[in-house]
N, C-alpha and C. Protein backbone atom coordinates (compact mmCIF):
# COMPACT_ATOMS: atom_id res chain seq x y z
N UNK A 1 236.32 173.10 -107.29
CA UNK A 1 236.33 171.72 -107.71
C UNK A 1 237.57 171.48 -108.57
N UNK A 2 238.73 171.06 -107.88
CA UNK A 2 239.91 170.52 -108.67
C UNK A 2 239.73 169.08 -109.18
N UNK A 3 240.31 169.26 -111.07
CA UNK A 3 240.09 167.84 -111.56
C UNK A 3 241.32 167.75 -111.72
N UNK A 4 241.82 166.57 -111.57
CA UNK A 4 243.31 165.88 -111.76
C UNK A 4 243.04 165.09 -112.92
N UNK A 5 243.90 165.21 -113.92
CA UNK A 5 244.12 164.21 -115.19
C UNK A 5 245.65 163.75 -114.85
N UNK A 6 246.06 162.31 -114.94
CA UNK A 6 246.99 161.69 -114.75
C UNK A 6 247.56 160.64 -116.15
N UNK A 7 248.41 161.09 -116.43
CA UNK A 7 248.80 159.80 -117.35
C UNK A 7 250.27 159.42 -117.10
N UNK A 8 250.17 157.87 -117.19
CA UNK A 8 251.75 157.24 -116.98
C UNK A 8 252.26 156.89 -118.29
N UNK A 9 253.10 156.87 -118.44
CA UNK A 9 254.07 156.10 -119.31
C UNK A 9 254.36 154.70 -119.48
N UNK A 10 253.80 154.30 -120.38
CA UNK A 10 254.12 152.92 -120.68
C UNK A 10 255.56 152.20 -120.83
N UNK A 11 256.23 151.44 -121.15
CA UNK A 11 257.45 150.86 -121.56
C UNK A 11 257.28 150.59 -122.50
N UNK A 12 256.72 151.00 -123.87
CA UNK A 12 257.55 151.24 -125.19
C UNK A 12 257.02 152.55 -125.69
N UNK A 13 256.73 153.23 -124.94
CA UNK A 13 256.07 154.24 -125.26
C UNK A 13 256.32 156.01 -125.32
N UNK A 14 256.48 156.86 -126.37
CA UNK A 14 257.44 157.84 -126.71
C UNK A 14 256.58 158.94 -125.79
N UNK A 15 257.64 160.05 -124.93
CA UNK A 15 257.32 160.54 -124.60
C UNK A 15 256.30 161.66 -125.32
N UNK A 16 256.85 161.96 -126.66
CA UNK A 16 255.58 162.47 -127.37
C UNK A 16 254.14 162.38 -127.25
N UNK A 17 254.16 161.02 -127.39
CA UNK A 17 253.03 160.16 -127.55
C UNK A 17 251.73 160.43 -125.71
N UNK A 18 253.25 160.11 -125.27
CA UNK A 18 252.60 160.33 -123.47
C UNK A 18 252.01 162.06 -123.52
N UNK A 19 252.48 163.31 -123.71
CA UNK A 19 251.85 164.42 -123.70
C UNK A 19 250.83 164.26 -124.83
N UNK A 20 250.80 163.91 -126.02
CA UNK A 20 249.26 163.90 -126.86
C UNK A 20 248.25 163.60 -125.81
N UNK A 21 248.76 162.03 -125.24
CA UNK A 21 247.68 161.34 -124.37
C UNK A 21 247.03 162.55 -123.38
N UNK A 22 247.94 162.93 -122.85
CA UNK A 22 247.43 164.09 -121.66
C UNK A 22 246.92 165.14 -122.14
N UNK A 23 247.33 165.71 -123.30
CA UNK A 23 246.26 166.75 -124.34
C UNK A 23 245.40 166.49 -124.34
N UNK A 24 244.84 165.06 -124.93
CA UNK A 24 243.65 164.60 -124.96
C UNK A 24 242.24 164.36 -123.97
N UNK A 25 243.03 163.80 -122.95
CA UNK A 25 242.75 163.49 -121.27
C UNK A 25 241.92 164.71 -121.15
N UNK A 26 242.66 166.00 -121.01
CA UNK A 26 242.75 167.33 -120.58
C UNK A 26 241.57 167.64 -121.12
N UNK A 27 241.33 167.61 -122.60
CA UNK A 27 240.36 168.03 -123.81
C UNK A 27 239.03 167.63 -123.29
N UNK A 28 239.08 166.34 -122.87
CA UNK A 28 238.11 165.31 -122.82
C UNK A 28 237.18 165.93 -121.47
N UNK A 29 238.18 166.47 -120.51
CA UNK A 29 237.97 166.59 -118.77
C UNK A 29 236.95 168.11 -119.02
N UNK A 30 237.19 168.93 -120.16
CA UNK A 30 236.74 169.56 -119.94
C UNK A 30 237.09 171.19 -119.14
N UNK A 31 237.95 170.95 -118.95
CA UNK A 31 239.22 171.83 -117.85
C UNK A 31 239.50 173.68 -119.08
N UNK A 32 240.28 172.93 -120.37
CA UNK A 32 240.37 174.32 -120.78
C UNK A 32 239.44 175.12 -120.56
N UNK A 33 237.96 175.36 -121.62
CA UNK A 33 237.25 175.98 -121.37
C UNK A 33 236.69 176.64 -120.33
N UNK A 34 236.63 175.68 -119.11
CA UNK A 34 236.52 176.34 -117.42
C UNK A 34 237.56 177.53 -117.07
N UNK A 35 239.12 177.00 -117.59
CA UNK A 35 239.82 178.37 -117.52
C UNK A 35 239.72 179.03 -118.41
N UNK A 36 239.57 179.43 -119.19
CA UNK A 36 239.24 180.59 -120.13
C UNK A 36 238.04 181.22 -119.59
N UNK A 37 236.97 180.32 -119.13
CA UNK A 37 235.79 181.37 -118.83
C UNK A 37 236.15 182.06 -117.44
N UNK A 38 236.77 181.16 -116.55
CA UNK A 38 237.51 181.72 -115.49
C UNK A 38 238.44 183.49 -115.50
N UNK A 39 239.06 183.04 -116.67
CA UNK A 39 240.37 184.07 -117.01
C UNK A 39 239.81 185.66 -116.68
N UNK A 40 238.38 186.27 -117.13
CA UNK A 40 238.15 187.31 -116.79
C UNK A 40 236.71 187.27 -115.65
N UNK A 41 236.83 188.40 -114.88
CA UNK A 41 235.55 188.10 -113.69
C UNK A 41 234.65 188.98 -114.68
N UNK A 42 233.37 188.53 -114.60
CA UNK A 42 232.21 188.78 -115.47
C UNK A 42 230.87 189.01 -114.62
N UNK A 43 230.47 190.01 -114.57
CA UNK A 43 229.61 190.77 -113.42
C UNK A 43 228.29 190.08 -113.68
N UNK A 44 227.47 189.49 -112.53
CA UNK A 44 225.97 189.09 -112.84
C UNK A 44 225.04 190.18 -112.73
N UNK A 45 224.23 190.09 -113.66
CA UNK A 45 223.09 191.44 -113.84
C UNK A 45 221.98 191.28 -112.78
N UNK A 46 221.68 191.94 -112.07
CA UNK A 46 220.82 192.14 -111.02
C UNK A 46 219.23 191.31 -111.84
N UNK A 47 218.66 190.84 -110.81
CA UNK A 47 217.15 190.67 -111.74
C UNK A 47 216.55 191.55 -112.32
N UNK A 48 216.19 192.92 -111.77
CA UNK A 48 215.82 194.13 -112.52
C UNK A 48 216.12 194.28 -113.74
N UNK A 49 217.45 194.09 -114.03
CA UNK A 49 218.27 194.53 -115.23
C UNK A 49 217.61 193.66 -116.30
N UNK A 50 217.83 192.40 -116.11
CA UNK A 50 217.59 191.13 -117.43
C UNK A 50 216.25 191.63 -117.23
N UNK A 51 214.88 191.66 -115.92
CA UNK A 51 213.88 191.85 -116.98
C UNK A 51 213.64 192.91 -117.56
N UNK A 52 213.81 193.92 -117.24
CA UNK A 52 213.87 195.25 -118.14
C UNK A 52 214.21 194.89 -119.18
N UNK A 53 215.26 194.39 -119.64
CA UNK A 53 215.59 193.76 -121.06
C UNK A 53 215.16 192.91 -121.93
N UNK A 54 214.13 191.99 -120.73
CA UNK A 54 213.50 191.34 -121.54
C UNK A 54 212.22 191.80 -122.09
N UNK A 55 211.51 192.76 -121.07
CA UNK A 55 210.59 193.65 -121.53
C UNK A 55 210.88 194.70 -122.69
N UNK A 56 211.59 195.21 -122.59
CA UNK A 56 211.80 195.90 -123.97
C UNK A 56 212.46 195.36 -124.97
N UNK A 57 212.58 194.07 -124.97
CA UNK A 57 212.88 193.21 -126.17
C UNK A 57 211.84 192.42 -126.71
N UNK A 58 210.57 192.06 -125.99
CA UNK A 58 209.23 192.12 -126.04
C UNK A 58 208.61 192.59 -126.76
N UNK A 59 208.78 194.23 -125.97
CA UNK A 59 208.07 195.81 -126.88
C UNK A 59 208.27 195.77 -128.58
N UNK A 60 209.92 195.54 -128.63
CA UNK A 60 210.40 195.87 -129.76
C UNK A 60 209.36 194.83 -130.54
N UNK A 61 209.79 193.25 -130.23
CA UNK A 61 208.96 192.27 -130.98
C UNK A 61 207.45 192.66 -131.55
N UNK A 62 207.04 192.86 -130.61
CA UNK A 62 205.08 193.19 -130.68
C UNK A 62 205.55 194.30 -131.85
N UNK A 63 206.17 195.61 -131.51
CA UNK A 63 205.95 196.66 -132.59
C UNK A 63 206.37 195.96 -133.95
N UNK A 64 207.66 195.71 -134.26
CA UNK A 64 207.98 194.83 -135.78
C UNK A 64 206.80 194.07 -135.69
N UNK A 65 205.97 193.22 -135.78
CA UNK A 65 204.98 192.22 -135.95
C UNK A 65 203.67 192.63 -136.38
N UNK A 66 203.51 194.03 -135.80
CA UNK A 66 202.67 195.50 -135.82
C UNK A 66 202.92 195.69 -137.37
N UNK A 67 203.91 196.43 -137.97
CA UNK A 67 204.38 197.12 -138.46
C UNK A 67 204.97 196.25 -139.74
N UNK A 68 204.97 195.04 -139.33
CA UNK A 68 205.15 193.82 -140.50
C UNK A 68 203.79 193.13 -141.17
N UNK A 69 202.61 193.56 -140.06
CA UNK A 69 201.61 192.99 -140.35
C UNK A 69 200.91 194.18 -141.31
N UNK A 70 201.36 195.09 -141.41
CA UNK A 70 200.62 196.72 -142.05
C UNK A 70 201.01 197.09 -143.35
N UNK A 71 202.39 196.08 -143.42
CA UNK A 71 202.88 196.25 -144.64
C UNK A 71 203.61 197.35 -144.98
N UNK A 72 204.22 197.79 -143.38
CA UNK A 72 205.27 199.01 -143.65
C UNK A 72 206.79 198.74 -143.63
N UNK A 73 207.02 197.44 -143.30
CA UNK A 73 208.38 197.15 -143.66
C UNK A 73 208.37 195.41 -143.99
N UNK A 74 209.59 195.26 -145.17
CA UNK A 74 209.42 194.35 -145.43
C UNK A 74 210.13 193.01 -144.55
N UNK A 75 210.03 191.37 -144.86
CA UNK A 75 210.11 190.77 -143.78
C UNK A 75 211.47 190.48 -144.53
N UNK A 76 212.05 190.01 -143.29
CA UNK A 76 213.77 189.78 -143.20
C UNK A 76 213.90 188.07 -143.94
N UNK A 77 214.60 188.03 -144.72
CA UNK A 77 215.25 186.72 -144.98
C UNK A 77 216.14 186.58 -143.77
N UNK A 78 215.93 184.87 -143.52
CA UNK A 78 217.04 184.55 -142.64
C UNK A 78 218.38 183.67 -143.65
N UNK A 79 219.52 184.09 -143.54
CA UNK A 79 220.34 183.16 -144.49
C UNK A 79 220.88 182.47 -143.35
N UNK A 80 220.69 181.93 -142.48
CA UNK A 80 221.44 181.28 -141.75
C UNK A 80 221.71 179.84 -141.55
N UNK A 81 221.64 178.65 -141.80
CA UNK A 81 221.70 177.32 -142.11
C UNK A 81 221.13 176.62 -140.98
């Protein structure tokens, strides 16, 4: 899916001014970020994989909750905003 951003030049208008515009255009389109995520190939994880991961990220949960509820470790502050 190719996006074209186009900008013309007005008649009083500084060429400076004309590339901001197209910076902006560009910003707006959404385009950088697509190439950057583009820039490296990034392997998809088989289904097996993610749920295995999600299952033993599960496990882990239930045991802390276990083990938080027993009063063998204490509970985490979150500082995060």
């Amino acid at each position: 899916m190719a996006i074209n951003v186009e900008v013309e030049k007005n008649n009083n208008e500084s060429s400076a001014n004309v590339i901001r515009r197209f910076t902006k255009r560009v910003q707006g389109a959404g385009i950088i970020p697509k190439v950057r995520a583009g820039r490296y190939y990034t392997r998809i994880k088989s289904d097996n994989v993610n749920r295995m991961a999600k299952l033993k990220k599960l496990a882990k949960k239930v045991t802390y909750e276990k083990l938080l509820k027993l009063g063998k470790i204490a509970e985490q502050k979150s500082y995060r905003r």
